[in-house]
PDB file of N, CA and C in Angstrom:
ATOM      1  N   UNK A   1     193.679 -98.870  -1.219  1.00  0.00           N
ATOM      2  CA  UNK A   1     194.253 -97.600  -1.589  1.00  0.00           C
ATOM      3  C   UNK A   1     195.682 -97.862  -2.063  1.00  0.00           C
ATOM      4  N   UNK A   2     196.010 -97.664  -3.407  1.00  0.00           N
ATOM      5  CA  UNK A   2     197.497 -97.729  -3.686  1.00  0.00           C
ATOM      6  C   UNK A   2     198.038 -96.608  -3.352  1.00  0.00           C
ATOM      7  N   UNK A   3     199.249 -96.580  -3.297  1.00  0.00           N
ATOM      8  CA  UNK A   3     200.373 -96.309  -2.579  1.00  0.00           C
ATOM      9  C   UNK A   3     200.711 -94.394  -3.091  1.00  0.00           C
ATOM     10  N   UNK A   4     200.056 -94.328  -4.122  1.00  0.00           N
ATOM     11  CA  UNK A   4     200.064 -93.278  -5.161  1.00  0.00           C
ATOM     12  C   UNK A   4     199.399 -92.450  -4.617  1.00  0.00           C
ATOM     13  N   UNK A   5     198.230 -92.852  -4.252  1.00  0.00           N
ATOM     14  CA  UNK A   5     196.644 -91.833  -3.408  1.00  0.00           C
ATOM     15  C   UNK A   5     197.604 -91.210  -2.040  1.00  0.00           C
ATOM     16  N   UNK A   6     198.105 -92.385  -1.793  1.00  0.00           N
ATOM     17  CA  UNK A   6     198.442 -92.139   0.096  1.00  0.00           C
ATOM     18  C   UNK A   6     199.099 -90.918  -0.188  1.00  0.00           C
ATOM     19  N   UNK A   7     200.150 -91.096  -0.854  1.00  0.00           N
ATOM     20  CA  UNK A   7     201.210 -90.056  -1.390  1.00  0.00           C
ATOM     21  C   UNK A   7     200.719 -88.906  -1.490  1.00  0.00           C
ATOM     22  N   UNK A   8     199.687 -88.820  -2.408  1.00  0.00           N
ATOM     23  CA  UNK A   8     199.126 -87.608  -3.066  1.00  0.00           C
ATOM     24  C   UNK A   8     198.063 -86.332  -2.147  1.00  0.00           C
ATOM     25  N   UNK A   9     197.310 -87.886  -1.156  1.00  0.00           N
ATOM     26  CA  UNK A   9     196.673 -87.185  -0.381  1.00  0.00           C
ATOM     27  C   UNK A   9     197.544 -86.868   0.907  1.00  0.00           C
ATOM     28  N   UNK A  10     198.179 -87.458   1.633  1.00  0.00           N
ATOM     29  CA  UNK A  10     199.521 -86.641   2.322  1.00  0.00           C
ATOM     30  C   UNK A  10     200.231 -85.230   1.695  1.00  0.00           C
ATOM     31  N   UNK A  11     200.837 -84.960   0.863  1.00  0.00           N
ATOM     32  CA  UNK A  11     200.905 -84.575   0.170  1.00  0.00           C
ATOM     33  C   UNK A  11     200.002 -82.608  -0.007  1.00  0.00           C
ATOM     34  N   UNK A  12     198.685 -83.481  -0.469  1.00  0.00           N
ATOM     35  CA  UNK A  12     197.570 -82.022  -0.339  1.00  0.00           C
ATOM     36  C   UNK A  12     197.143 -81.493   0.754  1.00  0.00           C
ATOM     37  N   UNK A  13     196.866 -82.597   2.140  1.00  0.00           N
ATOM     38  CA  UNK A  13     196.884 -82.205   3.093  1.00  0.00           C
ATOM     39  C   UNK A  13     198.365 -80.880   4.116  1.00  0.00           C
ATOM     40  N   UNK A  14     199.483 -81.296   3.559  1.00  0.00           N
ATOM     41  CA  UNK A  14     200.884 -80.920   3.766  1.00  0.00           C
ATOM     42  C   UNK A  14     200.614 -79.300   3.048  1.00  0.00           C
ATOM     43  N   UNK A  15     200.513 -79.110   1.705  1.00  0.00           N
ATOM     44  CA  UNK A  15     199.680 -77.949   1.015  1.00  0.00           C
ATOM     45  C   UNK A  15     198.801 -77.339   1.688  1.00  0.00           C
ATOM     46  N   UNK A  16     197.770 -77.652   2.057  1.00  0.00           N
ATOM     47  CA  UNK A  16     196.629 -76.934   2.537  1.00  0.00           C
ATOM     48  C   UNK A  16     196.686 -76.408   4.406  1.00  0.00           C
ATOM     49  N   UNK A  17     197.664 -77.433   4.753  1.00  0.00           N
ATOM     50  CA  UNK A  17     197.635 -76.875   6.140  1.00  0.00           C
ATOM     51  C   UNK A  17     198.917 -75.941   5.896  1.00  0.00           C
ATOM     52  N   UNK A  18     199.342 -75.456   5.398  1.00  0.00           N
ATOM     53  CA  UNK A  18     201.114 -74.490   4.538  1.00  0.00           C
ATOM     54  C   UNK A  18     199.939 -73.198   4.545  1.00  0.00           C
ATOM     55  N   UNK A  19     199.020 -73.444   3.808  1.00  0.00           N
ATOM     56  CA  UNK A  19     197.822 -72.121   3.079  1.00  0.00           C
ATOM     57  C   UNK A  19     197.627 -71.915   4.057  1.00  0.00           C
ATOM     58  N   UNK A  20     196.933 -72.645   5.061  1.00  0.00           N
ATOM     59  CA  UNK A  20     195.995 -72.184   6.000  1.00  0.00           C
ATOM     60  C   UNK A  20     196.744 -71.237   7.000  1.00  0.00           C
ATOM     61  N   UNK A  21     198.157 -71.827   7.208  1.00  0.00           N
ATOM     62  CA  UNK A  21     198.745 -71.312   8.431  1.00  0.00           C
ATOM     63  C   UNK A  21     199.080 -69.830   8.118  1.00  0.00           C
ATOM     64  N   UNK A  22     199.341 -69.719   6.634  1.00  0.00           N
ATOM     65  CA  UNK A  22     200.349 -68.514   6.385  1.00  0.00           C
ATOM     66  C   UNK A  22     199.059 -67.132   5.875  1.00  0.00           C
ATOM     67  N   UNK A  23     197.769 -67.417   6.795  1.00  0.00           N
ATOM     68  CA  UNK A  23     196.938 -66.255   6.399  1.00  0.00           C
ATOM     69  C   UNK A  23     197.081 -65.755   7.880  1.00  0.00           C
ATOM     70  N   UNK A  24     197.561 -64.153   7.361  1.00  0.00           N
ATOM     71  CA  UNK A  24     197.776 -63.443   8.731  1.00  0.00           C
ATOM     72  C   UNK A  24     196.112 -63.186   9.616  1.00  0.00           C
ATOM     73  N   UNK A  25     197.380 -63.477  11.036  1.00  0.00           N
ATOM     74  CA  UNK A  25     196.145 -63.698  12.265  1.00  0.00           C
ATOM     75  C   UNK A  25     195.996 -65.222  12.552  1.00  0.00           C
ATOM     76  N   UNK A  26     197.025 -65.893  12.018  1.00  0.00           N
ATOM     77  CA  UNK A  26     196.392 -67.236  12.712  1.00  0.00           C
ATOM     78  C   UNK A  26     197.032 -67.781  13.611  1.00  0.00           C
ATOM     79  N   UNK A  27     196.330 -68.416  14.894  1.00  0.00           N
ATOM     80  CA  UNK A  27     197.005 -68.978  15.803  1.00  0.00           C
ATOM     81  C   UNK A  27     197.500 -70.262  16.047  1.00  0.00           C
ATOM     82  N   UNK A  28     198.607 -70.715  15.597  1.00  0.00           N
ATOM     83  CA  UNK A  28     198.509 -72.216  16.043  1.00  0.00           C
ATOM     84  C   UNK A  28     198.071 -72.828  16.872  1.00  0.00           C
ATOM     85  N   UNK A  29     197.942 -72.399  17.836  1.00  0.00           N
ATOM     86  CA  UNK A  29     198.263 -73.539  19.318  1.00  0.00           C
ATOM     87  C   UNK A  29     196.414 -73.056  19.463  1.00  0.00           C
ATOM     88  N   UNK A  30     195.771 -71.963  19.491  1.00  0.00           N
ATOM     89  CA  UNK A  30     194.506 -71.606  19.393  1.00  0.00           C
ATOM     90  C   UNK A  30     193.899 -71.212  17.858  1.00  0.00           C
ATOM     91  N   UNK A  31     193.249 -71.464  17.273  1.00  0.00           N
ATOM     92  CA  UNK A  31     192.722 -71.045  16.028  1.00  0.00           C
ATOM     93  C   UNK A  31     191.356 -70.603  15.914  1.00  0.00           C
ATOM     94  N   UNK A  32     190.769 -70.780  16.491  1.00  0.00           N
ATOM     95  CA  UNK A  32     189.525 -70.475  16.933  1.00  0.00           C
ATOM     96  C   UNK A  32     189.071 -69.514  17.762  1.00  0.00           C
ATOM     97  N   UNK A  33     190.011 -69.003  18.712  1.00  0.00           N
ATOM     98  CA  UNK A  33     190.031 -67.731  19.524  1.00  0.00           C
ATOM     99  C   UNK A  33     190.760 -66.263  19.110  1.00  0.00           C
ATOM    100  N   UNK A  34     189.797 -65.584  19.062  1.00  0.00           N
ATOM    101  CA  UNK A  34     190.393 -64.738  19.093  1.00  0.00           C
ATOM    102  C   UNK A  34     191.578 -63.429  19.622  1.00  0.00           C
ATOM    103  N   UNK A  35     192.344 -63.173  19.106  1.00  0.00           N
ATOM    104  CA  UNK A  35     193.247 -62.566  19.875  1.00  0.00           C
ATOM    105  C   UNK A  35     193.100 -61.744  20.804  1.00  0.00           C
ATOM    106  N   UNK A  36     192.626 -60.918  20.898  1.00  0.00           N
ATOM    107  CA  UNK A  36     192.053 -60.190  22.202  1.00  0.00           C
ATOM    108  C   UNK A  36     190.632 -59.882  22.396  1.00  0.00           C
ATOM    109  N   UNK A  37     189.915 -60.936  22.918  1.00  0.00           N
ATOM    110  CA  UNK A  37     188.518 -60.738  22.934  1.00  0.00           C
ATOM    111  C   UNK A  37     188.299 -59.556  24.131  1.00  0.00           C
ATOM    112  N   UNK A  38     187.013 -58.797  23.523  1.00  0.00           N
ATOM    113  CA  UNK A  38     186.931 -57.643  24.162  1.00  0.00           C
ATOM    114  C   UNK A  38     184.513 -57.911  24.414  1.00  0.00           C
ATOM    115  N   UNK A  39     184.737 -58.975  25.698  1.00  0.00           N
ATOM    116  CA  UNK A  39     183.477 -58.852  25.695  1.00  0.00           C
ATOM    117  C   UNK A  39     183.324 -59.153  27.314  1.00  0.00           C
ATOM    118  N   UNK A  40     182.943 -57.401  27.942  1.00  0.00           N
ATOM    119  CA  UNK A  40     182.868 -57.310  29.400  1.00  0.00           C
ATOM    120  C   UNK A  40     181.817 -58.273  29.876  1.00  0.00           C
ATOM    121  N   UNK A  41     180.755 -58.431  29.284  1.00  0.00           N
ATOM    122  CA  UNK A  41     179.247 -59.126  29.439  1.00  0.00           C
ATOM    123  C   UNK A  41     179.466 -60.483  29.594  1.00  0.00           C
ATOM    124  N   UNK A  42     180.231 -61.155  29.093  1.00  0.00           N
ATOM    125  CA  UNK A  42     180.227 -62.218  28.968  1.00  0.00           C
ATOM    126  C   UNK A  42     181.693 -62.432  29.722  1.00  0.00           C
ATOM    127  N   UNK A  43     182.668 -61.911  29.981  1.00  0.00           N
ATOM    128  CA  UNK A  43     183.388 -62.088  31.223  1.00  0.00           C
ATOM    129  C   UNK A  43     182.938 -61.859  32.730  1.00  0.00           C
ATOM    130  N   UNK A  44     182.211 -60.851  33.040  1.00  0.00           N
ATOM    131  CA  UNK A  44     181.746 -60.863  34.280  1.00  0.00           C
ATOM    132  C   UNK A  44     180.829 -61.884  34.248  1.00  0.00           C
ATOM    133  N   UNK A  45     179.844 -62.558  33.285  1.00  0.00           N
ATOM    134  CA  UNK A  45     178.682 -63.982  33.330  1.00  0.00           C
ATOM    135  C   UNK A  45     179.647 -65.010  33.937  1.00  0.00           C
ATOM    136  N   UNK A  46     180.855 -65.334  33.226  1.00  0.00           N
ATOM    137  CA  UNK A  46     181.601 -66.398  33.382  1.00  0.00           C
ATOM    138  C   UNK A  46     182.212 -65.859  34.722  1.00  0.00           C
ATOM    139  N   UNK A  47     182.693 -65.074  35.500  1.00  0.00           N
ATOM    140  CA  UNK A  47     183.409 -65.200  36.396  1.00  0.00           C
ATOM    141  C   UNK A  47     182.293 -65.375  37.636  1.00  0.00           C
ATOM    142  N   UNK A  48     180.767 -64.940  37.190  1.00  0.00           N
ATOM    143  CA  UNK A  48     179.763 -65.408  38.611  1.00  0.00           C
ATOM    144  C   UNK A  48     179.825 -66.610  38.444  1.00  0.00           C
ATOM    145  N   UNK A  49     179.835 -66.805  37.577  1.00  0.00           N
ATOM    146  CA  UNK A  49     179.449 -68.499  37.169  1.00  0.00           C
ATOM    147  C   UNK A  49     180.479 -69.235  38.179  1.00  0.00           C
ATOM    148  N   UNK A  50     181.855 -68.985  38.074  1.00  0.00           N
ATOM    149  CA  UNK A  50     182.609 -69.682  38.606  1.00  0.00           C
ATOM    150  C   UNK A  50     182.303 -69.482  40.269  1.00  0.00           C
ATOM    151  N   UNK A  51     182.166 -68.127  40.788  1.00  0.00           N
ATOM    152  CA  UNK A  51     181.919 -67.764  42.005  1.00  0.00           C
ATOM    153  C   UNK A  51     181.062 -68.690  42.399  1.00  0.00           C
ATOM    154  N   UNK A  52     179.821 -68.954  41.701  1.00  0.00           N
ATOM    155  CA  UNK A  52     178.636 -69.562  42.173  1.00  0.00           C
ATOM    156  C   UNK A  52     179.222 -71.439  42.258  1.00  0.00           C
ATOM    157  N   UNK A  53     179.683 -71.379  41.077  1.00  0.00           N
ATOM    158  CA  UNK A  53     180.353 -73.003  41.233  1.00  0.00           C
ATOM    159  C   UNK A  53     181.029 -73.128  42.692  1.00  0.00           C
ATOM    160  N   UNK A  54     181.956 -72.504  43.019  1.00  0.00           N
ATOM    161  CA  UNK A  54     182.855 -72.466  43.933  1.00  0.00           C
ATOM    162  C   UNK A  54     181.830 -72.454  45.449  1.00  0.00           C
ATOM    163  N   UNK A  55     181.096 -71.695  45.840  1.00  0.00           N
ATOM    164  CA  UNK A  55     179.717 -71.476  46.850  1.00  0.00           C
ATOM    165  C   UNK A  55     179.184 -72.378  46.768  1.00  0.00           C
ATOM    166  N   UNK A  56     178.960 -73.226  45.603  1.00  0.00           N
ATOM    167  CA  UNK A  56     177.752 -74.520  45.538  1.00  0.00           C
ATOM    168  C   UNK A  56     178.561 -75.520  46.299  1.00  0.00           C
ATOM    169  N   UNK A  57     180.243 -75.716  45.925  1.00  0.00           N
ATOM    170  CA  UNK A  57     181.112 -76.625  46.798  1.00  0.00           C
ATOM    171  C   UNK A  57     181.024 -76.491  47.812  1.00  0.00           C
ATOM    172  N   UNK A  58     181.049 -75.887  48.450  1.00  0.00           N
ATOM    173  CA  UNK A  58     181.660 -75.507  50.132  1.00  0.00           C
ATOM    174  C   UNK A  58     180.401 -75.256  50.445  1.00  0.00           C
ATOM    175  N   UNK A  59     179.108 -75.029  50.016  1.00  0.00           N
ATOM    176  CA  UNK A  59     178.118 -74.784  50.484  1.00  0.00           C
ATOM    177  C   UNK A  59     177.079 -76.082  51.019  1.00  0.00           C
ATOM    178  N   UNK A  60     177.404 -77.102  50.019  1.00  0.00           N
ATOM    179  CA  UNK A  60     176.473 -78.031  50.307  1.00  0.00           C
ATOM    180  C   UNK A  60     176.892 -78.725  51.627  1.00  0.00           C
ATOM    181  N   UNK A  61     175.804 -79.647  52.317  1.00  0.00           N
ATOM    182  CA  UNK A  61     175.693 -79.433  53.946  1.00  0.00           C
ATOM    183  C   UNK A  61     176.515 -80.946  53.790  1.00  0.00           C
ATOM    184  N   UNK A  62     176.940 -81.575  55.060  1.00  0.00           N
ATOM    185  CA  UNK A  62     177.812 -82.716  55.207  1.00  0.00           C
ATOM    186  C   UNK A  62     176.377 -83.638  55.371  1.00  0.00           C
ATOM    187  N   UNK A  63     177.189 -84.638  54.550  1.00  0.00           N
ATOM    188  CA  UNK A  63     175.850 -86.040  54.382  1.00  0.00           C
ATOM    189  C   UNK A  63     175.822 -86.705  56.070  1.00  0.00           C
ATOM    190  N   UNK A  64     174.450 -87.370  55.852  1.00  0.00           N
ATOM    191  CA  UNK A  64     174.445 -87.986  57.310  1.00  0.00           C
ATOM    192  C   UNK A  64     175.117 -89.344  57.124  1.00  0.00           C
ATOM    193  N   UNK A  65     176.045 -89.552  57.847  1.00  0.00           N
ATOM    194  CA  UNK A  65     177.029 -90.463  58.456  1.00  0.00           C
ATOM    195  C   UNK A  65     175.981 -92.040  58.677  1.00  0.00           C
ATOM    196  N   UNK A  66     175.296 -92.030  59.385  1.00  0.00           N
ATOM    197  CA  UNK A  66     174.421 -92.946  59.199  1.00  0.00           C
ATOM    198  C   UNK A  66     172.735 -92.841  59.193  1.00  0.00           C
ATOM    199  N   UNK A  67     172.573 -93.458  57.917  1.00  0.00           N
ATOM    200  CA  UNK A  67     171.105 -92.759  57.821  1.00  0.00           C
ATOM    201  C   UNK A  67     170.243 -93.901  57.600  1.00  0.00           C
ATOM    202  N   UNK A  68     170.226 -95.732  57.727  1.00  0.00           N
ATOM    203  CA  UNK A  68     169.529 -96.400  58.071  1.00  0.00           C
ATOM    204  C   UNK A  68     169.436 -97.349  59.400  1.00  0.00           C
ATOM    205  N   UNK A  69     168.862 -98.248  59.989  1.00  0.00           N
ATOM    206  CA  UNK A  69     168.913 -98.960  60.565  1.00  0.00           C
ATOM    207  C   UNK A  69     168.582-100.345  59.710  1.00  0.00           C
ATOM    208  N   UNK A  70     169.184-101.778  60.198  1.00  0.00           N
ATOM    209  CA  UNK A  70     168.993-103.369  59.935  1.00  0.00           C
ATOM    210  C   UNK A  70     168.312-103.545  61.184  1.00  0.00           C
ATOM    211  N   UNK A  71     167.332-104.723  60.191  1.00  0.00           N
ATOM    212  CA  UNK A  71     166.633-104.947  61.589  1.00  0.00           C
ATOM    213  C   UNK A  71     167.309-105.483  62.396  1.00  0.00           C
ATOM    214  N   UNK A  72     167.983-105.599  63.230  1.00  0.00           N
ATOM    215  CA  UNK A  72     168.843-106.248  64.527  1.00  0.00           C
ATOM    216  C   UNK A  72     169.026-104.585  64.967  1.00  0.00           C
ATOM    217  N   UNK A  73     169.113-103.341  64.483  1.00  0.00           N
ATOM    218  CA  UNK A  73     168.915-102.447  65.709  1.00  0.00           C
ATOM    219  C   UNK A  73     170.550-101.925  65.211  1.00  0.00           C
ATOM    220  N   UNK A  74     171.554-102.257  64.291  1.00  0.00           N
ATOM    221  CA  UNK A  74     172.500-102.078  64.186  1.00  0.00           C
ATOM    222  C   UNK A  74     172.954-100.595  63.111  1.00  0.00           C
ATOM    223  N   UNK A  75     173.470 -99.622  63.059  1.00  0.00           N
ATOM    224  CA  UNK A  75     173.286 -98.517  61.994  1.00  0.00           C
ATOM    225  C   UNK A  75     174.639 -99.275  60.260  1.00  0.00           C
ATOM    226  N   UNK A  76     174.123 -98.321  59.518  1.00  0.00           N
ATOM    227  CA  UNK A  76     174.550 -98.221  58.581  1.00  0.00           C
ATOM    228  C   UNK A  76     175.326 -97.184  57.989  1.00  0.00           C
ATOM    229  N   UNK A  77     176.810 -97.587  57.804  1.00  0.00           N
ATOM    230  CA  UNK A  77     177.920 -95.989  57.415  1.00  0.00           C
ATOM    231  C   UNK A  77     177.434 -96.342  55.851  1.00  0.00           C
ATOM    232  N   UNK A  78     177.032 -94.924  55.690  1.00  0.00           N
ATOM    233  CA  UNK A  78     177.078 -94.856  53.723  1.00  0.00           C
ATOM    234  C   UNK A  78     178.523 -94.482  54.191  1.00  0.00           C
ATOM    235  N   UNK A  79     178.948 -93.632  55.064  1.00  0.00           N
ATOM    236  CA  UNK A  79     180.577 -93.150  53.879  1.00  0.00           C
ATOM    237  C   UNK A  79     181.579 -94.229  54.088  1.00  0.00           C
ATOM    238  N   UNK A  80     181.636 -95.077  54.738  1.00  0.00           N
ATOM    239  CA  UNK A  80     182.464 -96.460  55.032  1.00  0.00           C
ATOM    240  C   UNK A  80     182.358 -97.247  53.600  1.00  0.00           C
ATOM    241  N   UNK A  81     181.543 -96.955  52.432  1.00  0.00           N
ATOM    242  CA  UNK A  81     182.073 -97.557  51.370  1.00  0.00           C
ATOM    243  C   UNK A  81     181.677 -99.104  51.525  1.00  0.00           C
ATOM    244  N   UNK A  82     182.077 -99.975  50.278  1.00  0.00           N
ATOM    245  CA  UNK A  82     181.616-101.309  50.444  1.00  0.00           C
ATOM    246  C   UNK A  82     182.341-101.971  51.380  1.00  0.00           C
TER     247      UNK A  82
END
């Protein structure tokens, strides 16, 4: 690529993101969201959702501490790690 392209295409890119920004309603930092979304249905979905996430944590039961035997009769910690 000579040195001319780099220029040129820097350059159009510098142009086109100038266009893009200066059409009213756009968000920099978000562009894709809309400014005040207005959708009850799909906010109360997402906030069970999280409820239920949150219940699934604290809900699930504590693992068993030791859950084999070696043959010599001795137990095994899974949570003791390697």
């Amino acid at each position: 690529m000579t040195r001319r392209t780099l220029v040129l295409s820097c350059l159009a890119c510098l142009v086109a993101g100038y266009l893009v920004a200066s059409v009213p309603g756009f968000d920099p930092i978000n562009p894709f969201v809309p400014k005040r979304p207005d959708r009850p249905v799909a906010r109360f979905l997402a906030r069970l959702a999280k409820m239920g996430l949150w219940l699934a944590v604290f809900a699930e039961p504590q693992p068993m501490q030791y859950a084999a035997r070696h043959g010599d009769g001795s137990m095994i910690c899974h949570a003791e790690g390697w």
